[in-house]
Each structure stands twice: as C-alpha cells, then as structure tokens.
N, C-alpha and C. Protein backbone atom coordinates (compact mmCIF):
# COMPACT_ATOMS: atom_id res chain seq x y z
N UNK A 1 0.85 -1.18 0.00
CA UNK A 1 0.00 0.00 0.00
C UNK A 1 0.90 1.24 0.00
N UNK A 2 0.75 1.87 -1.47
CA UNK A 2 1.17 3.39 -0.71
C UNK A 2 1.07 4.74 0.00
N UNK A 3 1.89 5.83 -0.02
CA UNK A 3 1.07 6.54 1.25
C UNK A 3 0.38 7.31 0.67
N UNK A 4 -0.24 7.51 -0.32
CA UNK A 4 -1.40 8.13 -0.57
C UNK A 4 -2.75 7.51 -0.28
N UNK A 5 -2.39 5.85 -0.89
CA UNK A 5 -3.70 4.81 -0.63
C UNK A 5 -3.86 4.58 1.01
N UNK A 6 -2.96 4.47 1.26
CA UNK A 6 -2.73 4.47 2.78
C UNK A 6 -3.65 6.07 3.90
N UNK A 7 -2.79 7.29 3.48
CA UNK A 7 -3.86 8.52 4.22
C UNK A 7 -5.15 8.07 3.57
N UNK A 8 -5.56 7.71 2.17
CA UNK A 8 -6.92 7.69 2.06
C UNK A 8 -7.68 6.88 2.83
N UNK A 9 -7.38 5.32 3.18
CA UNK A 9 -7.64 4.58 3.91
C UNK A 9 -7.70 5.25 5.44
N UNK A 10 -6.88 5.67 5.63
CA UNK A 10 -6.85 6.41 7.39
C UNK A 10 -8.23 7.60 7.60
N UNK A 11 -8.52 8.27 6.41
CA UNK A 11 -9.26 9.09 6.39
C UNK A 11 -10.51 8.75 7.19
N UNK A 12 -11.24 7.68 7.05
CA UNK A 12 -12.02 7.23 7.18
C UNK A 12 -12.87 7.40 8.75
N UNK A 13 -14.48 7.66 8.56
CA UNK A 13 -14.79 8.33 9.51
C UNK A 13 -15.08 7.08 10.48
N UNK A 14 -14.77 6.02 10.27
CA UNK A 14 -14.70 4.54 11.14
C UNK A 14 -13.70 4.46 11.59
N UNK A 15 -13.09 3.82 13.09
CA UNK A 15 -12.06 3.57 13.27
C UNK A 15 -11.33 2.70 12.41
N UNK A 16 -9.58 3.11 12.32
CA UNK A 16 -9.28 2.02 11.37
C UNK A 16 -8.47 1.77 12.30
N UNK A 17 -7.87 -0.27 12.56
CA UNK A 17 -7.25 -0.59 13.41
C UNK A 17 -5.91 -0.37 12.08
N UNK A 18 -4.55 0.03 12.35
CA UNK A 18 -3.27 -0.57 11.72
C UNK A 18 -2.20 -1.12 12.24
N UNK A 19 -1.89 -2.55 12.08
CA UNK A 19 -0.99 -3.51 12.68
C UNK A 19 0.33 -3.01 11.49
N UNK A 20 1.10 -2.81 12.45
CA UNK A 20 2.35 -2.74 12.09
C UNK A 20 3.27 -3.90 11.89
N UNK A 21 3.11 -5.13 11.30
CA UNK A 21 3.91 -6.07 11.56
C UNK A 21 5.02 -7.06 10.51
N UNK A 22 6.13 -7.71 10.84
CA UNK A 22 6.49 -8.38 10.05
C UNK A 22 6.63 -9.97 10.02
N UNK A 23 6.78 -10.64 9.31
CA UNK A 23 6.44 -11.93 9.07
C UNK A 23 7.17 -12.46 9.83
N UNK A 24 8.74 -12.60 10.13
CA UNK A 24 9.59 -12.85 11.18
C UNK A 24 9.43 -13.04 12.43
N UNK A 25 8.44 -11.83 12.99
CA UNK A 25 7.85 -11.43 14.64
C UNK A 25 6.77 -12.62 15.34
N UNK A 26 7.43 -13.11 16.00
CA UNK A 26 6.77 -14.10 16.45
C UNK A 26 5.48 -13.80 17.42
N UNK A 27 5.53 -12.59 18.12
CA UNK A 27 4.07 -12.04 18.90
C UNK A 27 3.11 -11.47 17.68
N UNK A 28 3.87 -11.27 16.61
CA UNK A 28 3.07 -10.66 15.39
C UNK A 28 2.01 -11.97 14.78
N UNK A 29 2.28 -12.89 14.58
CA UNK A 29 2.05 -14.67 14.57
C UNK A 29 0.57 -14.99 15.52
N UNK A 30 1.18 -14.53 16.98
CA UNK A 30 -0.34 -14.44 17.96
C UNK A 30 -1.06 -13.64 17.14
N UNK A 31 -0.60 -12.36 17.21
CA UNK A 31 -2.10 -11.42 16.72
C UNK A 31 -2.84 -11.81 15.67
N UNK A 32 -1.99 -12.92 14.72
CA UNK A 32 -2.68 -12.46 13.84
C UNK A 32 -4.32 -12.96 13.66
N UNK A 33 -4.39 -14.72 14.35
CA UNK A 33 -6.20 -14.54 14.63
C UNK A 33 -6.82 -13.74 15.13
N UNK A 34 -6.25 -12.84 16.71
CA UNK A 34 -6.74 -12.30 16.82
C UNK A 34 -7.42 -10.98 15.98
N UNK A 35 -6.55 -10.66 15.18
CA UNK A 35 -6.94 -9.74 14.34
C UNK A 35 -7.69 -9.86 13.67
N UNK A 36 -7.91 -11.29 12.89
CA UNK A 36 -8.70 -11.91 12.32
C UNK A 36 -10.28 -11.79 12.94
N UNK A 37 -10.58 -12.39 14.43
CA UNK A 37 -11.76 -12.30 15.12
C UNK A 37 -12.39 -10.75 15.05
N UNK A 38 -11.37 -9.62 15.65
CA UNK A 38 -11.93 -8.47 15.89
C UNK A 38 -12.39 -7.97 14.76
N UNK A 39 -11.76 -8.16 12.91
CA UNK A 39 -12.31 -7.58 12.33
C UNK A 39 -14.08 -7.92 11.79
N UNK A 40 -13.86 -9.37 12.17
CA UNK A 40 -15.11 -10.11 11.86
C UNK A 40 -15.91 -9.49 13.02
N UNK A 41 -15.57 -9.70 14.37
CA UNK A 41 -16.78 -8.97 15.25
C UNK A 41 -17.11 -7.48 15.09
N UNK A 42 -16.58 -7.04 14.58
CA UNK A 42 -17.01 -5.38 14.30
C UNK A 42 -17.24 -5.40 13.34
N UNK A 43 -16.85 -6.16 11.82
CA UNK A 43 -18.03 -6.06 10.59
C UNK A 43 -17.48 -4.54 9.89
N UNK A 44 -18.69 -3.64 10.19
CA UNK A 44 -18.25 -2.40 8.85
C UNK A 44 -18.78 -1.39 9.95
N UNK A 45 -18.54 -1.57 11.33
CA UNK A 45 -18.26 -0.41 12.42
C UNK A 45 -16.91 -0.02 12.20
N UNK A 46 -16.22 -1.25 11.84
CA UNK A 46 -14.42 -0.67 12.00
C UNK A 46 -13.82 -1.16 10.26
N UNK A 47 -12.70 -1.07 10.58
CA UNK A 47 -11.73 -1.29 9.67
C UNK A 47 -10.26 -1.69 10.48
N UNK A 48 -10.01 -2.88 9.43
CA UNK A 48 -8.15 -3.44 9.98
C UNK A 48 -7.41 -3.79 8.94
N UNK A 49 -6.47 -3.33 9.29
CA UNK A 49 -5.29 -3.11 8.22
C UNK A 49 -3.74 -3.18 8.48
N UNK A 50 -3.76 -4.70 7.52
CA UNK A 50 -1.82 -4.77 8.34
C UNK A 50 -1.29 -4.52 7.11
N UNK A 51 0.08 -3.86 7.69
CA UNK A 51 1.03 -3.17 7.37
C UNK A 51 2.50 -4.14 7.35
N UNK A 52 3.00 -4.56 6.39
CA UNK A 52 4.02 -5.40 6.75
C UNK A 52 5.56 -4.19 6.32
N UNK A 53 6.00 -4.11 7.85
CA UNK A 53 7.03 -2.93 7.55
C UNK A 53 8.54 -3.44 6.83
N UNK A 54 8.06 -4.72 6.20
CA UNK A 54 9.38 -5.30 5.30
C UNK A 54 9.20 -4.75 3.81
N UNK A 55 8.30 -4.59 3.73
CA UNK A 55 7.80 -4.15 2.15
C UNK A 55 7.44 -2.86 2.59
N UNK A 56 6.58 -2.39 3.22
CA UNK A 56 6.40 -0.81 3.03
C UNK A 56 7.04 -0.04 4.54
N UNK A 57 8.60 0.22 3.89
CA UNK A 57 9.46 0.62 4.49
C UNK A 57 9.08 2.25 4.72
N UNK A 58 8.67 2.61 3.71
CA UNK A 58 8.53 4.74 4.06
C UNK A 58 7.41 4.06 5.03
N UNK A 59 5.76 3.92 5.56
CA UNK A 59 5.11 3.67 6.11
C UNK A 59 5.88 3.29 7.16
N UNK A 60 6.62 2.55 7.53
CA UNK A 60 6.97 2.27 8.95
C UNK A 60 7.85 3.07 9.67
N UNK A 61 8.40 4.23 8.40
CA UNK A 61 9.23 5.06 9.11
C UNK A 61 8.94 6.72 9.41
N UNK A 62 7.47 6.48 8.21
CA UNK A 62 7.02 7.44 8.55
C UNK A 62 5.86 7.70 9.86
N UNK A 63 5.47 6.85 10.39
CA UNK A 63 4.79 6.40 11.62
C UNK A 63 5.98 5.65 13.01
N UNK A 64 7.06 5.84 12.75
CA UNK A 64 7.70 5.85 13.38
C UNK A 64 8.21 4.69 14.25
N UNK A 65 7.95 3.12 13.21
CA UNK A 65 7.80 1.93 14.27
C UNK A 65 8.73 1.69 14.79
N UNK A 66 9.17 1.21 16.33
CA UNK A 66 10.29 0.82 16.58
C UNK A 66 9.96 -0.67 16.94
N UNK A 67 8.96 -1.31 17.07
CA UNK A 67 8.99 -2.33 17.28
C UNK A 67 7.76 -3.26 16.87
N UNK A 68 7.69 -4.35 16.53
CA UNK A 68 6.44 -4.89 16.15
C UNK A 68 5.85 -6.37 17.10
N UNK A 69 4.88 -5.94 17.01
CA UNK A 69 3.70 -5.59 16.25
C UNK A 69 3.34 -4.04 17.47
N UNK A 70 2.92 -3.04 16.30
CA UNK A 70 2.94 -1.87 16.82
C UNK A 70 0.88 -1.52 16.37
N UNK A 71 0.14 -1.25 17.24
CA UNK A 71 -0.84 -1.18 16.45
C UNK A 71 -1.10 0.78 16.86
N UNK A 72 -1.80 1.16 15.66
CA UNK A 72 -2.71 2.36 16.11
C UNK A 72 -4.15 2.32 15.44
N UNK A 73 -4.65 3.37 15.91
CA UNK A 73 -6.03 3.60 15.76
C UNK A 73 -6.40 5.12 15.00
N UNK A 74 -6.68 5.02 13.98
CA UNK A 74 -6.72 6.16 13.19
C UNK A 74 -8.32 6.29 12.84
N UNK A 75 -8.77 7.80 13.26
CA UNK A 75 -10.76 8.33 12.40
C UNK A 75 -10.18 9.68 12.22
N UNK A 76 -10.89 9.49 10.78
CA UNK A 76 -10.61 10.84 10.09
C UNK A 76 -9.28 11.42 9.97
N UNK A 77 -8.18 10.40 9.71
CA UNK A 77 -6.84 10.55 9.40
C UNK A 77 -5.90 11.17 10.83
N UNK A 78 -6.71 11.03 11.86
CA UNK A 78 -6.44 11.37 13.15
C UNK A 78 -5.77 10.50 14.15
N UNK A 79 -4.37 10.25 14.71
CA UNK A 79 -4.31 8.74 15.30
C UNK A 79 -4.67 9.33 17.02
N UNK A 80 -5.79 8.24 17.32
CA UNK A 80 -6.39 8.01 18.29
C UNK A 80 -5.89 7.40 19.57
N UNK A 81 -4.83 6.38 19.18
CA UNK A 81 -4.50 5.58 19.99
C UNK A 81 -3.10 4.75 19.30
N UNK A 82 -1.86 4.10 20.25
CA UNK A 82 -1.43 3.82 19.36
C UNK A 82 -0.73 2.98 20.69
N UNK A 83 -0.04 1.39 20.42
CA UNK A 83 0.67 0.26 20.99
C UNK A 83 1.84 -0.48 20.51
N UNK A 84 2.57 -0.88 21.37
CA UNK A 84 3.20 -1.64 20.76
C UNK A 84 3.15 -3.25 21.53
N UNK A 85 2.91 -4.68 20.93
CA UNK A 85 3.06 -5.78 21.85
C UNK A 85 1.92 -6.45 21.46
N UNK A 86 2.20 -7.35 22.30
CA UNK A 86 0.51 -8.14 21.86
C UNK A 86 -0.58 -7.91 23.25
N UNK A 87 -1.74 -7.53 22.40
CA UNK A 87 -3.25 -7.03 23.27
C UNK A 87 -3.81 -7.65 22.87
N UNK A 88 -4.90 -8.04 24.56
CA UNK A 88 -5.80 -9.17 23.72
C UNK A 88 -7.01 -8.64 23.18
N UNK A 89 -8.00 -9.72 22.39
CA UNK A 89 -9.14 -9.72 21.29
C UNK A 89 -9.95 -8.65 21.79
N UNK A 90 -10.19 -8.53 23.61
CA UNK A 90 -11.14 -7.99 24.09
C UNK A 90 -10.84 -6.56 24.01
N UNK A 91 -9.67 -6.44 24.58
CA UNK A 91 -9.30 -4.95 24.83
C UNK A 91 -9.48 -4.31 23.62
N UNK A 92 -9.00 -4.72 22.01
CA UNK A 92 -9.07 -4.23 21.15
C UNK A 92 -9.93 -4.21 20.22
N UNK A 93 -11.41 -4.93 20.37
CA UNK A 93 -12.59 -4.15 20.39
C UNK A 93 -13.27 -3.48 21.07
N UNK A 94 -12.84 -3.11 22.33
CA UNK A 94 -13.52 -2.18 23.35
C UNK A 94 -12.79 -0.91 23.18
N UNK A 95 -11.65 -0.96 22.38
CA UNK A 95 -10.84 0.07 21.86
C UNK A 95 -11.68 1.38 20.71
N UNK A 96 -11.74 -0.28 19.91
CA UNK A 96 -12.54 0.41 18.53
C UNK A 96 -13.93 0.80 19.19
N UNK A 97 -14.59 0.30 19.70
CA UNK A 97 -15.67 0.28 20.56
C UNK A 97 -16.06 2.15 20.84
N UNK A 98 -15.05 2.08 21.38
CA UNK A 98 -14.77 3.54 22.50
C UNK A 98 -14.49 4.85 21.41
N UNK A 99 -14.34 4.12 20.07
CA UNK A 99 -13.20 5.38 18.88
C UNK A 99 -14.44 5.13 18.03
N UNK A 100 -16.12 4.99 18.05
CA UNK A 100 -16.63 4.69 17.02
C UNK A 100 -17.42 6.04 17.00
C-alpha cells in the first residue's frame, strides 16, 4: 500500500485498526487470529489493516515503528490511539468500541 492509498484509507470516519507487523515477529504470529476475530466482530463499524514494515518501508518510518507488532487507531486521518506488543481480542474491540 502506498502513502497516498494508505492517508486515504486512514481518512475514514470509522475507526481504522493498523498492525504494524512483520512476518519474522513471532508475537506478530499471535495477533494475527486475533486480528482476524476483531475484524469479523465489528463487521463495517471498523476497519483493519496490516502493514508489513518489510515491504512498506517509508510507512513504517514514517509512523515511526520501533517495534512490532505496533498497532494504532486512526478516524478521520487522526491517530487516536497507538501500541506496541501483543493485546488481547477484548481490549481491542472495546478500543474500537470507544473510537466509534
């Protein structure tokens, strides 16, 4: 994704979850059902979107990752919230929950 498709995607007046992660990262590995569940339980309240910072290198440096899995929370191109580590399923729909 580039960073134009990328701010357009962030724009969005839904929360968007973005996982910062790379294939290597072994806590990145956990999240990833989880990520899987939360986008299915929120449907088209939210939006999720991973980011693999091996391929889209300006994106990870322009958000500043130092470590993965890094997530934030972006409405209306605004970041809301932002982590690094693994969080569980619950917290991070009560996240989006709270940003809708």
């Amino acid at each position: 994704m580039n960073m134009d498709r990328f701010k357009e995607v962030i724009q969005s007046p839904k929360p968007v979850l973005v996982d910062f992660y790379a294939e290597w990262c072994g806590p990145c590995q956990i999240m990833k059902p989880r990520l899987l569940d939360v986008a299915e339980r929120m449907g088209e309240k939210a939006k999720v979107v991973e980011i693999d910072i091996d391929r889209e290198k300006e994106l990870a440096e322009r958000y500043r990752i130092q470590s993965v899995p890094t997530f934030i929370i972006f409405k209306n191109g605004e970041q809301l919230w932002r982590q690094s580590g693994i969080i569980s399923t619950i917290a991070l729909l009560q996240l989006l929950t709270d940003y809708q």
